[in-house]
PDB file of N, CA and C in Angstrom:
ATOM      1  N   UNK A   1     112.228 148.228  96.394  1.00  0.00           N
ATOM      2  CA  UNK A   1     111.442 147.010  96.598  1.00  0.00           C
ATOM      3  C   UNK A   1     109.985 147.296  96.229  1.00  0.00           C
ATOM      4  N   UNK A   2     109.417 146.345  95.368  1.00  0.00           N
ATOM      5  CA  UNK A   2     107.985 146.943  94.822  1.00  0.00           C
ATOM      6  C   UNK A   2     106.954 146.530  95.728  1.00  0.00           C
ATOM      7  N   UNK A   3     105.846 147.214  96.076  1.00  0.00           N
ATOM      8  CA  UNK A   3     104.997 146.844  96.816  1.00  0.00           C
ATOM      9  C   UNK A   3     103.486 145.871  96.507  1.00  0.00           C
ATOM     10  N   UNK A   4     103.043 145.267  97.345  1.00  0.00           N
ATOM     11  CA  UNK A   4     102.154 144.126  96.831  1.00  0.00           C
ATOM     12  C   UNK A   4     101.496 144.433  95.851  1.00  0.00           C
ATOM     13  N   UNK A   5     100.973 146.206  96.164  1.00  0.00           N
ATOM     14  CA  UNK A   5      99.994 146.561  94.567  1.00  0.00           C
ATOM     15  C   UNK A   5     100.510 146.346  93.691  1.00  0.00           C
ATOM     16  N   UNK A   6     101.629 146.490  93.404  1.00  0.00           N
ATOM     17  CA  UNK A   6     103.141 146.857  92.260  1.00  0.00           C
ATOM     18  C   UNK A   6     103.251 145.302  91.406  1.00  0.00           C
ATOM     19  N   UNK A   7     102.999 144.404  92.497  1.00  0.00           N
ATOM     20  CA  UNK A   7     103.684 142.909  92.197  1.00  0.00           C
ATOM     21  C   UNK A   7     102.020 142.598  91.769  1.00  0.00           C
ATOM     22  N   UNK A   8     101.032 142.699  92.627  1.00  0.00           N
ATOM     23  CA  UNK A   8      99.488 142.271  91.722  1.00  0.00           C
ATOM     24  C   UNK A   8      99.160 142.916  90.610  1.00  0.00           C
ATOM     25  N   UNK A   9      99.346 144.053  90.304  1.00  0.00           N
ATOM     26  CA  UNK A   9      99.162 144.402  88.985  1.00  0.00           C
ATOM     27  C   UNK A   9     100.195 144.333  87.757  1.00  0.00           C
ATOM     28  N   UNK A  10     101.933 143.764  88.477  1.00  0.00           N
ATOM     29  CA  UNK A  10     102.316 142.865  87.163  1.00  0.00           C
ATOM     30  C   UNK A  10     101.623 141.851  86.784  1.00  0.00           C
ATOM     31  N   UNK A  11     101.096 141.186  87.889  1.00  0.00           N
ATOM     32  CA  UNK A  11     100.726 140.096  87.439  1.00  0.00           C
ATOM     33  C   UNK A  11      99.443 140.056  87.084  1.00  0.00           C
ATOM     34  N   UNK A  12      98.558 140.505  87.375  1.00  0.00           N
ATOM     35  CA  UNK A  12      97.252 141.376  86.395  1.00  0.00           C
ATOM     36  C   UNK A  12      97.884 141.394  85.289  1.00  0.00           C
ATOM     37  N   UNK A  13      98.752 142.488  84.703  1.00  0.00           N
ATOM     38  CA  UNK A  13      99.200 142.698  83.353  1.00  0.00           C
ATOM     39  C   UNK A  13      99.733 141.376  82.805  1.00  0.00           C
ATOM     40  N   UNK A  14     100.144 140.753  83.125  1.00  0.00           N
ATOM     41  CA  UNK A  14     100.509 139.518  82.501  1.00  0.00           C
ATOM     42  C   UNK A  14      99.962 138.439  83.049  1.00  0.00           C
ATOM     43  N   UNK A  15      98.986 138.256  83.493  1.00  0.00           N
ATOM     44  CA  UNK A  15      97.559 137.002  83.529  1.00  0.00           C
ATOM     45  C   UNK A  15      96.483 137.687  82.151  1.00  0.00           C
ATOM     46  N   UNK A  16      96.702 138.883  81.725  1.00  0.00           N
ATOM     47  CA  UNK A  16      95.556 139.491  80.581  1.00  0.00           C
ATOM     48  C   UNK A  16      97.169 139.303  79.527  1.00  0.00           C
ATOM     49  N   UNK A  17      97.848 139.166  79.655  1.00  0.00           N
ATOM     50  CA  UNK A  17      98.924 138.896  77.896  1.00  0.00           C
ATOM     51  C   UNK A  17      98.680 137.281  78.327  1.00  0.00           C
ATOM     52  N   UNK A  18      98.775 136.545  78.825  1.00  0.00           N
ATOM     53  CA  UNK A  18      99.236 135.131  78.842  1.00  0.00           C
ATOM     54  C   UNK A  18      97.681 134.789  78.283  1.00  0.00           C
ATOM     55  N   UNK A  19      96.792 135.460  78.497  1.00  0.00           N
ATOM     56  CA  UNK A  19      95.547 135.053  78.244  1.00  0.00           C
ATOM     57  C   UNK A  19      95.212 135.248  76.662  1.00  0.00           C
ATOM     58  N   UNK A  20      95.477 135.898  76.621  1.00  0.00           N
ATOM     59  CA  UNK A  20      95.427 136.446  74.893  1.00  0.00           C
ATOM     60  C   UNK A  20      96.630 135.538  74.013  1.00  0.00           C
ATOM     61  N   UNK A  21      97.097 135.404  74.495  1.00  0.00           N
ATOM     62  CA  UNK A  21      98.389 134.425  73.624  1.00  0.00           C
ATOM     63  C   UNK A  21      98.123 133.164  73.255  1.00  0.00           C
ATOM     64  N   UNK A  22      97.022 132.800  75.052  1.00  0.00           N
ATOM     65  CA  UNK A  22      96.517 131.281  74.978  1.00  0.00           C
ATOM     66  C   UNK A  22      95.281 131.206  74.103  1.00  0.00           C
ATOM     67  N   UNK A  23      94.285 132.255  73.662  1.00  0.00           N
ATOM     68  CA  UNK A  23      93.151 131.933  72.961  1.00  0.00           C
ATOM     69  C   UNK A  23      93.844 132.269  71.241  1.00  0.00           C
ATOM     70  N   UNK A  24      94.804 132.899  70.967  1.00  0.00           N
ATOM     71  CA  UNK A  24      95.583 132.670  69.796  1.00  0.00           C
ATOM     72  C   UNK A  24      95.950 131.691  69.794  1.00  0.00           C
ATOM     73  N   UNK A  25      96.894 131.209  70.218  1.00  0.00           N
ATOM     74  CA  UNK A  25      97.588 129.490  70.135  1.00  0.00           C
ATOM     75  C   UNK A  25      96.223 128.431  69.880  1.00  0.00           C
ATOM     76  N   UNK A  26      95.321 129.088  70.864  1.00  0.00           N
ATOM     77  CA  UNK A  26      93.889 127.500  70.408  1.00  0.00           C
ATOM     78  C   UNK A  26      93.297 127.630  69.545  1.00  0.00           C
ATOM     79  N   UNK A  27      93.058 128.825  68.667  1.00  0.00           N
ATOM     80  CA  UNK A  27      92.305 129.052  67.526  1.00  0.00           C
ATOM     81  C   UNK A  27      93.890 128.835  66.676  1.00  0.00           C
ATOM     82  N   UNK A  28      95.080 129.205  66.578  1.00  0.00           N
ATOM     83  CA  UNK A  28      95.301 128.273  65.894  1.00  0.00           C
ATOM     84  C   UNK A  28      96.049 126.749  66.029  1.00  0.00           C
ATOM     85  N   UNK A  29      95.561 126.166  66.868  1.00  0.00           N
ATOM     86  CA  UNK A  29      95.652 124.589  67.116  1.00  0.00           C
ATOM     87  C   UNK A  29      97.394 124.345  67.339  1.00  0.00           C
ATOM     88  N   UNK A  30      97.556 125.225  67.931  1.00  0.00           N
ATOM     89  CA  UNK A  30      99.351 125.505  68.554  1.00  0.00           C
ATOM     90  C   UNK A  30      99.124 124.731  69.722  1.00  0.00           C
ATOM     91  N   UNK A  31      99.248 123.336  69.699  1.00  0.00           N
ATOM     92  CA  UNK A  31      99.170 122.179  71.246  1.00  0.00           C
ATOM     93  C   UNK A  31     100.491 122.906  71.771  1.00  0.00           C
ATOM     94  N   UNK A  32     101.702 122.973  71.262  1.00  0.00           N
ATOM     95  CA  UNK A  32     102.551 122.903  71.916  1.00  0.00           C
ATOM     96  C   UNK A  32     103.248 124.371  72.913  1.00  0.00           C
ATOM     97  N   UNK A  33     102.321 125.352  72.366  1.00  0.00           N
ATOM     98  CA  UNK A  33     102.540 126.708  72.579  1.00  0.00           C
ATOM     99  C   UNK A  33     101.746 126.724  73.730  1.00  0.00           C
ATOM    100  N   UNK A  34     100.682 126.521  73.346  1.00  0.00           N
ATOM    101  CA  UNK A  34      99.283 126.007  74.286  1.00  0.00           C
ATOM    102  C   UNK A  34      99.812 125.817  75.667  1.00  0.00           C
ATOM    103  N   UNK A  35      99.882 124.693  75.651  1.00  0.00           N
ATOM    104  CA  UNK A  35     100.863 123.896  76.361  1.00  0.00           C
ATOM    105  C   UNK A  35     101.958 124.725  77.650  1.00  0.00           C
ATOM    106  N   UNK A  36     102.787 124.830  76.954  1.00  0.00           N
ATOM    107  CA  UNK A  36     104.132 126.016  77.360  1.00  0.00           C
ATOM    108  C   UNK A  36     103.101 127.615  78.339  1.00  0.00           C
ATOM    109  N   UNK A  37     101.875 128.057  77.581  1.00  0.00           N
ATOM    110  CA  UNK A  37     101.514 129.257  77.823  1.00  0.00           C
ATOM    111  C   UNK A  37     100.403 128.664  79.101  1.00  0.00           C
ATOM    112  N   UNK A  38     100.151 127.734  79.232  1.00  0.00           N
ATOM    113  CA  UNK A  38      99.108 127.232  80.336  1.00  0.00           C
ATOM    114  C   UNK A  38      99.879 126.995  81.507  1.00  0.00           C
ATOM    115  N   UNK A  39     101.341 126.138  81.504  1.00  0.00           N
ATOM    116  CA  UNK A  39     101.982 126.793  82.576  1.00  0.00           C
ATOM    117  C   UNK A  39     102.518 127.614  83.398  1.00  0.00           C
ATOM    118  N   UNK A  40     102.506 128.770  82.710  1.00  0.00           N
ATOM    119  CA  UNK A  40     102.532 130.051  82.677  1.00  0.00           C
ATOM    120  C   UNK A  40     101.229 131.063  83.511  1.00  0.00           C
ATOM    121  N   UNK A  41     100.061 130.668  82.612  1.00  0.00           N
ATOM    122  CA  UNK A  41      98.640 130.978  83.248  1.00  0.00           C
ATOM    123  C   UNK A  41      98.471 129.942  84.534  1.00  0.00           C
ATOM    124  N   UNK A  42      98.475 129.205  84.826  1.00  0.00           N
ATOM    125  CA  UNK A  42      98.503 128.625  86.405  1.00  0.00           C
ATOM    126  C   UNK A  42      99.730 128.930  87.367  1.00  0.00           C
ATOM    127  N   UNK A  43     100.408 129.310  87.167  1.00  0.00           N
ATOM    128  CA  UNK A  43     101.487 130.079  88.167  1.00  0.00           C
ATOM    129  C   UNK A  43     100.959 131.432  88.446  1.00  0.00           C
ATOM    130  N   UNK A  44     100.714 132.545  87.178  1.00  0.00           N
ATOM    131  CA  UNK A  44     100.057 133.393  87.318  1.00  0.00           C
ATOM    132  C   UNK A  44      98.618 133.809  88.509  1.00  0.00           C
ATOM    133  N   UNK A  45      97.799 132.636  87.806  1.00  0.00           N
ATOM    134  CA  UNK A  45      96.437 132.113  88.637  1.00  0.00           C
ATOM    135  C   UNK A  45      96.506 132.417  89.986  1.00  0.00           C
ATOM    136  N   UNK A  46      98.026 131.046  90.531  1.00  0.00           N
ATOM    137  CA  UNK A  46      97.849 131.265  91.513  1.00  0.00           C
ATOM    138  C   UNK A  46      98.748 131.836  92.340  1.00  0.00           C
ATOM    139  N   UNK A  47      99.347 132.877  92.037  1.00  0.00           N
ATOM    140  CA  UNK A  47      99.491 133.990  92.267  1.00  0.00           C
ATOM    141  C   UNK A  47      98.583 134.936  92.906  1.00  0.00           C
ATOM    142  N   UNK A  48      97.599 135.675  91.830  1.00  0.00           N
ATOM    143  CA  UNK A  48      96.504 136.102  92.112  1.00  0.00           C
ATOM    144  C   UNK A  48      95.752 135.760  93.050  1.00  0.00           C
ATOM    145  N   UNK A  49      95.654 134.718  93.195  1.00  0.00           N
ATOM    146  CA  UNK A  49      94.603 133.980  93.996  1.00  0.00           C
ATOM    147  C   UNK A  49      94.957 134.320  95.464  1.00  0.00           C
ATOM    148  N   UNK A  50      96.487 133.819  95.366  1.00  0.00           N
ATOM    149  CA  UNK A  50      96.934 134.349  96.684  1.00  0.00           C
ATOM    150  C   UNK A  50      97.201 136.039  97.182  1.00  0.00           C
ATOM    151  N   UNK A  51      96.912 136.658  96.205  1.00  0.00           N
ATOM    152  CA  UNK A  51      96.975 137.931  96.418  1.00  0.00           C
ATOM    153  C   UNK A  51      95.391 138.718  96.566  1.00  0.00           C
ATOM    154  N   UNK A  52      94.740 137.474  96.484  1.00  0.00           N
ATOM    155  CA  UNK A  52      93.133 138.004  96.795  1.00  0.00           C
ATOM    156  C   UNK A  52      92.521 138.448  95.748  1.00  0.00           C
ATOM    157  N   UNK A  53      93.049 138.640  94.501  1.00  0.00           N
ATOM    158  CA  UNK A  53      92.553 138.937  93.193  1.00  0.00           C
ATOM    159  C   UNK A  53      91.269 137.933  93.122  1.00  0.00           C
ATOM    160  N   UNK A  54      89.843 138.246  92.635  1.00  0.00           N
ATOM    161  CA  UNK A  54      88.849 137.707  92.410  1.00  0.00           C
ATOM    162  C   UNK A  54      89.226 137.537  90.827  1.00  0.00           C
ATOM    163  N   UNK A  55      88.990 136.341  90.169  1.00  0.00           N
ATOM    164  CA  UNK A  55      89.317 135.972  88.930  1.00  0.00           C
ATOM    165  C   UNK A  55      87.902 135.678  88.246  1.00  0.00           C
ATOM    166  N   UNK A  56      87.116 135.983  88.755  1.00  0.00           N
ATOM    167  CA  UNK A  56      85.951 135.616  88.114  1.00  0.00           C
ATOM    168  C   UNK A  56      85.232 135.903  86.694  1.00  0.00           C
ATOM    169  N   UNK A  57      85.771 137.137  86.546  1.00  0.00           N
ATOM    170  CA  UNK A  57      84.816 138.157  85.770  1.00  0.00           C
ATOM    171  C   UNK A  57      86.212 138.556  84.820  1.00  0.00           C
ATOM    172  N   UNK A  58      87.548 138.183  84.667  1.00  0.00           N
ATOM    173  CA  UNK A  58      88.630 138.895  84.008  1.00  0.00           C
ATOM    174  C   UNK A  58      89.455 137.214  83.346  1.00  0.00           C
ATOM    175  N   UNK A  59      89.170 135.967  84.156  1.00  0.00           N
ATOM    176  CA  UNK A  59      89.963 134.780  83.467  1.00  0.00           C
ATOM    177  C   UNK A  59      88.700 134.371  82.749  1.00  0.00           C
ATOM    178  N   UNK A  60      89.302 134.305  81.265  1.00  0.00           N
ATOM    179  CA  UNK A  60      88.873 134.235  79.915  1.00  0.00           C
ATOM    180  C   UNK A  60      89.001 132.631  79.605  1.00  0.00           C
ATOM    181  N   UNK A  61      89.944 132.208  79.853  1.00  0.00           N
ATOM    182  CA  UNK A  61      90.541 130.467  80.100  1.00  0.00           C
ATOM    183  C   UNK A  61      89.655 129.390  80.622  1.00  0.00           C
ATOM    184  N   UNK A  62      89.303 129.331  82.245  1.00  0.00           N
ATOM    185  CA  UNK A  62      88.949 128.956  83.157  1.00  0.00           C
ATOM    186  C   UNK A  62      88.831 127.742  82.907  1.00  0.00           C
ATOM    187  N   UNK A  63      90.455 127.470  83.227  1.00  0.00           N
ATOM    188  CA  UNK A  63      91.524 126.118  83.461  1.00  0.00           C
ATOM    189  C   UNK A  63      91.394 126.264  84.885  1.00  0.00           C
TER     190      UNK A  63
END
């Protein structure tokens, strides 16, 4: 069973890929990827959020 650090820093690691995918998709005008990858980054979000992660200084988005 993985422990909270274990589960916040998947999701660290994949709030920094979902983030990078989403500023590719907008530079290239991918609405629909966009789209798909922003629901993704707000589950993530708030995730974090609830895990006490400060997002201030690391969400690149700020949806």
């Amino acid at each position: 069973m993985p422990t909270g650090i274990e589960v916040t820093k998947a999701a660290l690691d994949d709030f920094k890929k979902i983030q990078r995918y989403m500023l590719l998709a907008r530079e290239e005008n991918a609405t629909k990827t966009y789209a798909e990858l922003k629901d993704e980054y707000l589950t993530l979000k708030a995730i974090l959020n609830v895990s006490g992660v400060n997002l201030t200084d690391i969400d690149k988005i700020k949806e």
